[in-house]
N, C-alpha and C. Protein backbone atom coordinates (compact mmCIF):
# COMPACT_ATOMS: atom_id res chain seq x y z
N UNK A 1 181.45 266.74 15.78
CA UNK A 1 181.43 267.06 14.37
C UNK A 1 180.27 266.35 13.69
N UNK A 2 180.11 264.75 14.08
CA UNK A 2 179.04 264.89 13.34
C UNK A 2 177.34 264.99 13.80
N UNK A 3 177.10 265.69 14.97
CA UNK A 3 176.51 266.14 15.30
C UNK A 3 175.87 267.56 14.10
N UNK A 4 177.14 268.59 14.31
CA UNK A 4 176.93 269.55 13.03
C UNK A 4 177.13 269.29 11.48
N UNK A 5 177.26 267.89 11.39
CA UNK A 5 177.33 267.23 9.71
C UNK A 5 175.97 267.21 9.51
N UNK A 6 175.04 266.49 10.36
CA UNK A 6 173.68 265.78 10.32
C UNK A 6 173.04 267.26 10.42
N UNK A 7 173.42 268.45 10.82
CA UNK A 7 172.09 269.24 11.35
C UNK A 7 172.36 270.47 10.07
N UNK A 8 173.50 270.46 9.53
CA UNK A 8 174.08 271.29 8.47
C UNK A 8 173.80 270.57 6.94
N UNK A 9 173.03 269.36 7.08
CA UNK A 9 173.38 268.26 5.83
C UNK A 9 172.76 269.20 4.53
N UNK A 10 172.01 269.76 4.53
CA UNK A 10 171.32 270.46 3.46
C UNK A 10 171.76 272.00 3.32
N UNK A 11 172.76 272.57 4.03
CA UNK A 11 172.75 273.95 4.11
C UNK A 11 174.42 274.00 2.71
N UNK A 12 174.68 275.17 2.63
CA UNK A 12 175.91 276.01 2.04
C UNK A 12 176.87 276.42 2.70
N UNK A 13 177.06 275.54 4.24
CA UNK A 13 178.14 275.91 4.82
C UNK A 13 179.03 275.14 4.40
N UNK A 14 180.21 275.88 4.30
CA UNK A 14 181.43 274.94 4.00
C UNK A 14 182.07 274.14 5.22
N UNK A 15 182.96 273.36 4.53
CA UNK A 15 183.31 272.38 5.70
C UNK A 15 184.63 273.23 6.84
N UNK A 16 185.09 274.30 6.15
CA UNK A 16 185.39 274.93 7.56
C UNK A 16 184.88 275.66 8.63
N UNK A 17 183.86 275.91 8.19
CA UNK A 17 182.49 276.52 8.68
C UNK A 17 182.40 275.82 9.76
N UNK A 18 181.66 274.07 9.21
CA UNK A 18 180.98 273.16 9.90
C UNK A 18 182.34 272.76 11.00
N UNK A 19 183.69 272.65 10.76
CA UNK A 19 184.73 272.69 11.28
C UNK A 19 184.59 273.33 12.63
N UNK A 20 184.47 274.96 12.06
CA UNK A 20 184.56 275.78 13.13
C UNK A 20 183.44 275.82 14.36
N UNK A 21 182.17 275.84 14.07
CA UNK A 21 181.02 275.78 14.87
C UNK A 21 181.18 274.29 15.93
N UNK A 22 181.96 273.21 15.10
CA UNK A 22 181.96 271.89 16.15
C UNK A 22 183.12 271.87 17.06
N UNK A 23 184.03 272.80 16.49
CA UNK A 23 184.89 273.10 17.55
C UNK A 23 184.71 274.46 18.76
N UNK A 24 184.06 275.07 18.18
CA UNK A 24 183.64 276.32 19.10
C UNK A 24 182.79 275.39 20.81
N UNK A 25 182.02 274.59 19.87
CA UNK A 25 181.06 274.24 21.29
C UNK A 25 182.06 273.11 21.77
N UNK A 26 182.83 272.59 21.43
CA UNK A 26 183.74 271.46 21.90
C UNK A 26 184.78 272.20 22.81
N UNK A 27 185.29 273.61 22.47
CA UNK A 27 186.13 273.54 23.85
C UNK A 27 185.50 274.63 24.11
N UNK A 28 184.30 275.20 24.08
CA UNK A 28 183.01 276.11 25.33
C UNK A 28 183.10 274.89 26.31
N UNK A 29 182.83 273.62 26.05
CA UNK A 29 182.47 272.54 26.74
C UNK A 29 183.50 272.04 27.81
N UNK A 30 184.53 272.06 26.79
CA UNK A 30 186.39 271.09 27.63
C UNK A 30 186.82 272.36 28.56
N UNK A 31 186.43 273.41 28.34
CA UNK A 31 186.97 275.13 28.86
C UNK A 31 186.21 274.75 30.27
N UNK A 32 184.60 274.50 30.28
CA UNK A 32 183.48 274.62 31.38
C UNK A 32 184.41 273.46 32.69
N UNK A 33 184.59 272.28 31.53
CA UNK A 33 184.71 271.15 32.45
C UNK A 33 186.16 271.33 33.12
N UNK A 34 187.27 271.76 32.40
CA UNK A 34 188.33 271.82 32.90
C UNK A 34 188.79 273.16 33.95
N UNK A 35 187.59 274.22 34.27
CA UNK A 35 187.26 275.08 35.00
C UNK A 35 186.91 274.39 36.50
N UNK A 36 185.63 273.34 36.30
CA UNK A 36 184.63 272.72 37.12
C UNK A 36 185.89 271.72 37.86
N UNK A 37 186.68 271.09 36.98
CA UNK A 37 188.04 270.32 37.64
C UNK A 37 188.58 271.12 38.81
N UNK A 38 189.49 272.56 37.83
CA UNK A 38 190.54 273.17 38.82
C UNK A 38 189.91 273.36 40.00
N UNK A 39 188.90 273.80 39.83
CA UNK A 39 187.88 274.16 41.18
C UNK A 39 187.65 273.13 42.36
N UNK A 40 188.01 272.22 41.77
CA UNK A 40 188.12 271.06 42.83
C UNK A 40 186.89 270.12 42.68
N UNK A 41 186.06 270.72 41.62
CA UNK A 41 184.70 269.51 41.14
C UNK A 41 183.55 269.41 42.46
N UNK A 42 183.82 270.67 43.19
CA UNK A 42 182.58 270.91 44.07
C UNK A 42 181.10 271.08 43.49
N UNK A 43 181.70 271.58 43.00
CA UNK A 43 179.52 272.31 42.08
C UNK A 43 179.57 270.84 41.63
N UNK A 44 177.77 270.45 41.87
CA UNK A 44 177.41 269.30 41.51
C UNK A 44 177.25 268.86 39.83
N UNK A 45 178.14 267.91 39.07
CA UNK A 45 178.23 267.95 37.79
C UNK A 45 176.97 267.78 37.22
N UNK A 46 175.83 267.19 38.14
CA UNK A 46 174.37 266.67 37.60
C UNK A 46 173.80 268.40 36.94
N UNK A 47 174.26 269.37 38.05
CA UNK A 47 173.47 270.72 37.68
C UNK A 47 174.46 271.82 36.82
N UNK A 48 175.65 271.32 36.86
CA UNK A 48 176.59 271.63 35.29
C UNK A 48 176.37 271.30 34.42
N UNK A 49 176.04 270.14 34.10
CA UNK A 49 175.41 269.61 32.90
C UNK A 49 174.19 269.73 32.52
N UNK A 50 173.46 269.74 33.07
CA UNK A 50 171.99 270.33 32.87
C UNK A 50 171.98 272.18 32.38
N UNK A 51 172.92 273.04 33.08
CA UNK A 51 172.96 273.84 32.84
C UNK A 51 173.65 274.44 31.40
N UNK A 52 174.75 273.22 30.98
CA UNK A 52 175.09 273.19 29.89
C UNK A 52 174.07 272.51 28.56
N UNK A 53 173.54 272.32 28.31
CA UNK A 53 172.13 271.45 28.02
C UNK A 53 171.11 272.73 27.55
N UNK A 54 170.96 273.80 28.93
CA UNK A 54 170.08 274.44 28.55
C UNK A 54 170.82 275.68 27.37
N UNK A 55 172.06 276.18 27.74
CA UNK A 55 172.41 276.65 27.52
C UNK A 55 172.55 276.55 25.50
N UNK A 56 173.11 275.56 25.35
CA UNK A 56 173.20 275.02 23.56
C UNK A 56 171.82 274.64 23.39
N UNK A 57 171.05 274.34 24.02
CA UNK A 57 169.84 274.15 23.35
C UNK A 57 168.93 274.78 22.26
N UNK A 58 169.63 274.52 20.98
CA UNK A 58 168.58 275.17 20.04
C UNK A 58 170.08 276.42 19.28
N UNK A 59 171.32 276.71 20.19
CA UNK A 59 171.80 277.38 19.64
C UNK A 59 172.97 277.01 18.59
N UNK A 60 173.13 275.61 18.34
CA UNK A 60 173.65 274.58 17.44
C UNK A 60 173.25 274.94 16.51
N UNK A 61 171.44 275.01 16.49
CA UNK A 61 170.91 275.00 14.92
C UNK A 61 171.07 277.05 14.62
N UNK A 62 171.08 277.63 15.38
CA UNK A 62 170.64 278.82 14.86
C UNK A 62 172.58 279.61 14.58
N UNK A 63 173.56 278.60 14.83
CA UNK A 63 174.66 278.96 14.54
C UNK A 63 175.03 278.39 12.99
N UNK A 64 173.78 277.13 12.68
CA UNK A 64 173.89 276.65 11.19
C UNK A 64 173.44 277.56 10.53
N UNK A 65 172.38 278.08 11.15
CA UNK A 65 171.67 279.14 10.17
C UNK A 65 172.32 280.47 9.82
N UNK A 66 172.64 280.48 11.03
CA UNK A 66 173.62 282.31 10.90
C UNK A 66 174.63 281.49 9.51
N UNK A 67 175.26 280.89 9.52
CA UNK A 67 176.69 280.68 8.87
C UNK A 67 175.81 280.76 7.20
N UNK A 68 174.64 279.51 6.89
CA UNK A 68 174.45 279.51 6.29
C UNK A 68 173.61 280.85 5.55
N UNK A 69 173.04 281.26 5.99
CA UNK A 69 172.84 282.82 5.36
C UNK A 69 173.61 283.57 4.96
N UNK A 70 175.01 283.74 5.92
CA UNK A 70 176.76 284.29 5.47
C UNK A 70 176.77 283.84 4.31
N UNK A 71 176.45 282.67 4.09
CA UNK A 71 177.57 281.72 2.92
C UNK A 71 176.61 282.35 1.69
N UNK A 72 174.97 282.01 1.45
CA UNK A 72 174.52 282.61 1.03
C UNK A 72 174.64 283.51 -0.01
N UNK A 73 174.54 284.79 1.13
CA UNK A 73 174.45 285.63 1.00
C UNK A 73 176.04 286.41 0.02
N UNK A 74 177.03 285.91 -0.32
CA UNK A 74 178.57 285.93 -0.14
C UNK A 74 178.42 285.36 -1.73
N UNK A 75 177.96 284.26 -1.87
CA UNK A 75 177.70 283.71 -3.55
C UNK A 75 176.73 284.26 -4.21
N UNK A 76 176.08 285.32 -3.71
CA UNK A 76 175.13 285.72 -4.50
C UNK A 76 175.46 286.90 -5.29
């Protein structure tokens, strides 16, 4: 959460917004890892995590932006 506090600090998303987006990638994340568990934790976590890494990279900020254009766009 405050990952998306600091990157949202200037935008018009509301705080269930910012709510929702820090929980979306929080259990994308607990979903991956608790998958990578049942599985028996064979696949090497160094190249799960890296792969998770590439994956949010950059799409944190462009999920602030989508919201904040919604919000926007909605008060205008």
């Amino acid at each position: 959460m405050n990952v998306v506090e600091e990157k949202a600090e200037d935008t018009s998303i509301s705080e269930e917004d910012r709510r929702f987006i820090a929980d979306f990638y929080k259990y994308s994340f607990v979903g991956l890892m608790l998958d990578w568990i049942k599985q028996g934790m064979k696949d090497d976590y160094v190249d799960l995590a890296h792969k998770i890494s590439i994956t949010i990279h950059g799409s944190l900020t462009h999920s602030i932006e989508n919201f904040s254009s919604l919000s926007e766009k909605e008060n205008s």
